[in-house]
N, C-alpha and C. Protein backbone atom coordinates (compact mmCIF):
# COMPACT_ATOMS: atom_id res chain seq x y z
N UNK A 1 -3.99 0.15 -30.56
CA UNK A 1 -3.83 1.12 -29.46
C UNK A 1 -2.71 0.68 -28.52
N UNK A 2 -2.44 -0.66 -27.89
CA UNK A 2 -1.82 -0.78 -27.38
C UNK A 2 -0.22 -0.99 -28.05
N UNK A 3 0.07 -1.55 -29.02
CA UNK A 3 0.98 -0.95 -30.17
C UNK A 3 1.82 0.47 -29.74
N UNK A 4 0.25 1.16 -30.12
CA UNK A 4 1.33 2.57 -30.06
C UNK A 4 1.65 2.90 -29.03
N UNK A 5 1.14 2.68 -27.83
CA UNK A 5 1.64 2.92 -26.11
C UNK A 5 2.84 2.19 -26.30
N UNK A 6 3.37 1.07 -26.75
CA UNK A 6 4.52 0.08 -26.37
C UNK A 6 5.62 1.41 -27.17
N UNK A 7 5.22 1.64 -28.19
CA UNK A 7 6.03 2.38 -29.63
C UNK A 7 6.46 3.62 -28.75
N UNK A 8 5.42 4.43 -27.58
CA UNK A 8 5.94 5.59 -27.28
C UNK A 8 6.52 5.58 -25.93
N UNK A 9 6.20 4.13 -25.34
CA UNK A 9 7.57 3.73 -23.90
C UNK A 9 8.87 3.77 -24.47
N UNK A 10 8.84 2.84 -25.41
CA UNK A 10 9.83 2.73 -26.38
C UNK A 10 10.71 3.79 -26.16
N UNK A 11 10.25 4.64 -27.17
CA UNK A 11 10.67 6.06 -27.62
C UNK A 11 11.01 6.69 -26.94
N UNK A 12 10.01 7.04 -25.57
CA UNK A 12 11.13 7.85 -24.05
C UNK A 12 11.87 6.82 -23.42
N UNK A 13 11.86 6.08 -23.20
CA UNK A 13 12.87 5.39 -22.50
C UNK A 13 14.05 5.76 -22.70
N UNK A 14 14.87 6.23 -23.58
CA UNK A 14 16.16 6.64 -23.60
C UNK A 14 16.42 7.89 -22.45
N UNK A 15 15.32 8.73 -22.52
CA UNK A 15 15.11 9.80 -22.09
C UNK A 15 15.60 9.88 -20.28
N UNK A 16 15.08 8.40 -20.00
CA UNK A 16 14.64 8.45 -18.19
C UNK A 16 15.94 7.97 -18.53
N UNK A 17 16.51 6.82 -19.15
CA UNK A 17 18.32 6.53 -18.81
C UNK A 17 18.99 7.79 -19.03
N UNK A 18 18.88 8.74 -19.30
CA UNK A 18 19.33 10.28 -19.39
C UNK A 18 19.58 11.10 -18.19
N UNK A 19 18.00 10.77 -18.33
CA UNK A 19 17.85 11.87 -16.84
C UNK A 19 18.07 11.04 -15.11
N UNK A 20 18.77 9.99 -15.31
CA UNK A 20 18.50 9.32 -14.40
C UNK A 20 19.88 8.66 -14.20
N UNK A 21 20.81 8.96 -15.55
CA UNK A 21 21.79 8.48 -15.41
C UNK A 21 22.19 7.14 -15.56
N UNK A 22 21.08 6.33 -15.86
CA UNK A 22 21.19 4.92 -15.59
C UNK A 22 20.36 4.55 -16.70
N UNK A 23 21.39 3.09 -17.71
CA UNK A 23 21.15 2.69 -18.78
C UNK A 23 19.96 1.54 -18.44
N UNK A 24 20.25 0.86 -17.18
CA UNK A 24 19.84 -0.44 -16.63
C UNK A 24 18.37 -0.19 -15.85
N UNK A 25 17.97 0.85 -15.99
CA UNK A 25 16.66 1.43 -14.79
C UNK A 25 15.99 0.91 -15.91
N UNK A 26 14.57 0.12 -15.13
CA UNK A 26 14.00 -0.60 -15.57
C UNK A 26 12.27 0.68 -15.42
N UNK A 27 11.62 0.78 -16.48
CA UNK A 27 10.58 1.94 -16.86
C UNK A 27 9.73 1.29 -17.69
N UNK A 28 8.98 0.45 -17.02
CA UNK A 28 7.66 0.63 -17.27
C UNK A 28 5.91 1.26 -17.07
N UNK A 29 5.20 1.01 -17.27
CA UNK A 29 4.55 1.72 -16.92
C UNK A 29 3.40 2.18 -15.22
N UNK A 30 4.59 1.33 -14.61
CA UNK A 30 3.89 1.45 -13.40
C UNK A 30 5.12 2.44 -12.74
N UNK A 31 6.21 2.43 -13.50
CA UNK A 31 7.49 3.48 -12.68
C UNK A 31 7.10 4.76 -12.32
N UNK A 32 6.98 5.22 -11.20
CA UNK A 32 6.81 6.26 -10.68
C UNK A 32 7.91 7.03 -9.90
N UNK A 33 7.54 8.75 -9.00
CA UNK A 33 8.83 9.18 -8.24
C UNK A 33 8.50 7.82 -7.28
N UNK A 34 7.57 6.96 -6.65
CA UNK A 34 7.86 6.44 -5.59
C UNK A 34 8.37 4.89 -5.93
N UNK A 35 8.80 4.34 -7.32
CA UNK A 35 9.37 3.25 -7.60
C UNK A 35 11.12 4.00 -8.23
N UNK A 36 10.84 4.77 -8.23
CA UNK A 36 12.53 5.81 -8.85
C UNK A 36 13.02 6.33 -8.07
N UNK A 37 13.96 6.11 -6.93
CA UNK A 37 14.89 6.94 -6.53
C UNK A 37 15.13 8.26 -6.67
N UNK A 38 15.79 8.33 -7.75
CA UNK A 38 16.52 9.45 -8.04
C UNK A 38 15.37 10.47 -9.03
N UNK A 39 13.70 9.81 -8.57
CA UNK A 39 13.18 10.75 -9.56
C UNK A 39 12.43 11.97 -8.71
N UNK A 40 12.92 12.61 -8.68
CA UNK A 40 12.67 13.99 -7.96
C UNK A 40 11.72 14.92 -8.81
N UNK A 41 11.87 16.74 -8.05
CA UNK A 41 11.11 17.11 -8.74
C UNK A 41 11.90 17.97 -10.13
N UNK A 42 13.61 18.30 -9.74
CA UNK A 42 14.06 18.29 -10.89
C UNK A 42 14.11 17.65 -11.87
N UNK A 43 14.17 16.04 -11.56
CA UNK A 43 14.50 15.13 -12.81
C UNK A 43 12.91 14.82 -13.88
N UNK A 44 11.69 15.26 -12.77
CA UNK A 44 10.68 15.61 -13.45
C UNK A 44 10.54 16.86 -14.52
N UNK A 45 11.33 17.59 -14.16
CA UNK A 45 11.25 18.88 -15.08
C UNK A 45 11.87 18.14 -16.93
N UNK A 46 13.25 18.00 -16.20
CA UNK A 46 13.79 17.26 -17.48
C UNK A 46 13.11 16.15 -18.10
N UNK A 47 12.12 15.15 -17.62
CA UNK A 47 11.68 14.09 -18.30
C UNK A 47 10.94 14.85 -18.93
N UNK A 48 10.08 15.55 -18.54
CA UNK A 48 9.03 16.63 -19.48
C UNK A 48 9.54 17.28 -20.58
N UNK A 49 10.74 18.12 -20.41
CA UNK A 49 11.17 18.83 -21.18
C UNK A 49 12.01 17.45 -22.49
N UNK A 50 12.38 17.01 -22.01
CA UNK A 50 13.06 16.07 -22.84
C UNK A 50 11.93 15.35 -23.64
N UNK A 51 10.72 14.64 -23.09
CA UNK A 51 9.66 14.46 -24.20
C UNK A 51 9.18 15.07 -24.98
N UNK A 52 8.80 16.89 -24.83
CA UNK A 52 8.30 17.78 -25.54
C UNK A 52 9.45 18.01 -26.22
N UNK A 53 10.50 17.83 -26.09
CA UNK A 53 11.35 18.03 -27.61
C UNK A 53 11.02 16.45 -28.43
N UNK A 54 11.51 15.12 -27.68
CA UNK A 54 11.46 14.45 -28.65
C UNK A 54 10.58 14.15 -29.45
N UNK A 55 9.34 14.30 -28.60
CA UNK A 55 7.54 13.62 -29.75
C UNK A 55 6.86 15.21 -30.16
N UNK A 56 7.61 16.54 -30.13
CA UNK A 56 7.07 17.59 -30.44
C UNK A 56 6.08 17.97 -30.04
N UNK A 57 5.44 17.85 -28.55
CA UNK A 57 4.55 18.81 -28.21
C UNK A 57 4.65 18.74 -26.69
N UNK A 58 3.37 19.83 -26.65
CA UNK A 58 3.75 20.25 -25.61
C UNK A 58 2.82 20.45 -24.66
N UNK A 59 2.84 19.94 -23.11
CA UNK A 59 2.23 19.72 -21.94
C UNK A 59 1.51 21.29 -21.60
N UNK A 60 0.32 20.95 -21.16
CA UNK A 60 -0.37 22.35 -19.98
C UNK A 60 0.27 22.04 -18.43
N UNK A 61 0.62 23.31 -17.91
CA UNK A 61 0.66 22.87 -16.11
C UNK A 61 -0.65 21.92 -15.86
N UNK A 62 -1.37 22.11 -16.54
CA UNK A 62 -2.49 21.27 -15.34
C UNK A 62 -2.65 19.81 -15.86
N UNK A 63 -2.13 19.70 -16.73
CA UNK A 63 -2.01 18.21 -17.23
C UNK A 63 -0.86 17.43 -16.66
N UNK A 64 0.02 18.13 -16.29
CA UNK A 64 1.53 17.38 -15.45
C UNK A 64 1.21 17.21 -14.33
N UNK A 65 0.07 17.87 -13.36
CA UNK A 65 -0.19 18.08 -12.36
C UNK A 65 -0.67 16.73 -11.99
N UNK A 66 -1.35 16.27 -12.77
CA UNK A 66 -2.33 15.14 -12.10
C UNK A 66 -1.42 13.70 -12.90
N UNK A 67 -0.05 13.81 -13.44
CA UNK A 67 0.59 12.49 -14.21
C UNK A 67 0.83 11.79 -12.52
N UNK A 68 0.65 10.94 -12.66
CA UNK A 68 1.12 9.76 -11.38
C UNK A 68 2.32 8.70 -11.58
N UNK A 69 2.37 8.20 -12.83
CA UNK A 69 3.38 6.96 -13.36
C UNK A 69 3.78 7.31 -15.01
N UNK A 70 4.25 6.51 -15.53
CA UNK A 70 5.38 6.39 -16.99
C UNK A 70 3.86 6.34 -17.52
N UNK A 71 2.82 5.31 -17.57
CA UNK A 71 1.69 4.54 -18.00
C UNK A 71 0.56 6.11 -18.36
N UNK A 72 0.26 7.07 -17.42
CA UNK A 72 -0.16 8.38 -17.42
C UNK A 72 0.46 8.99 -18.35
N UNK A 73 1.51 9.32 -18.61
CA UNK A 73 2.55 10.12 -19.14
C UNK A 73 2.34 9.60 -20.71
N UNK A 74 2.55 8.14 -20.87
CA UNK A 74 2.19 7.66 -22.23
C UNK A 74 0.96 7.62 -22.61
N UNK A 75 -0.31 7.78 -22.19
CA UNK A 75 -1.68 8.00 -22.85
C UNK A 75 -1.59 9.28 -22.86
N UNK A 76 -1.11 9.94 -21.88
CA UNK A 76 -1.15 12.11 -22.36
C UNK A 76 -0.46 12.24 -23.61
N UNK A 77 1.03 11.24 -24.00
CA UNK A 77 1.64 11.52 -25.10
C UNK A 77 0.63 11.27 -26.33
N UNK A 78 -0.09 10.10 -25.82
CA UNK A 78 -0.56 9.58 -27.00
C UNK A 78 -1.78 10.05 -27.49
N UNK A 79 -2.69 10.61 -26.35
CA UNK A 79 -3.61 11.73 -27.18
C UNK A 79 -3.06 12.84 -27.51
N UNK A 80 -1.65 13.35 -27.38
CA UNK A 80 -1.84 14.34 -27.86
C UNK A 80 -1.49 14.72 -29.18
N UNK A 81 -0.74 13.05 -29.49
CA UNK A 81 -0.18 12.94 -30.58
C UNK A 81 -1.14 12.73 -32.14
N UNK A 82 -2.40 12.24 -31.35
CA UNK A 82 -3.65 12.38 -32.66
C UNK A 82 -3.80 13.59 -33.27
């Protein structure tokens, strides 16, 4: 289990140096908008949209609603990926 959480930080991480502009931003799973600068509520749109293309699926409003950190975001990926 914990494997595949590391496998799907992994995997978005390119995503937040994307949307964030920055190769060197450090994203683990405690990174939040209030440890990110530049993570707003646009650059939230794009981290979303940019995961539901890369791991192929796709978020409810009410499930984004309650994400808090990277660490949230990777157990939603990862059940949804079963």
């Amino acid at each position: 289990m914990k494997n595949e959480k590391k496998e799907i930080l992994e995997k978005i991480q390119p995503i937040f140096f994307k949307v964030f502009g920055n190769e060197n931003i450090k994203i683990d799973y405690d990174s939040s908008p209030e440890t990110i600068e530049q993570w707003d509520s646009l650059a939230q749109i794009n981290l979303i949209v940019g995961i539901e293309k890369l791991m192929k699926i796709k978020f409810s409003v009410s499930e984004l609603a309650n994400l808090k950190n990277v660490g949230e975001i990777v157990g939603l990926i990862s059940t949804k990926k079963k």
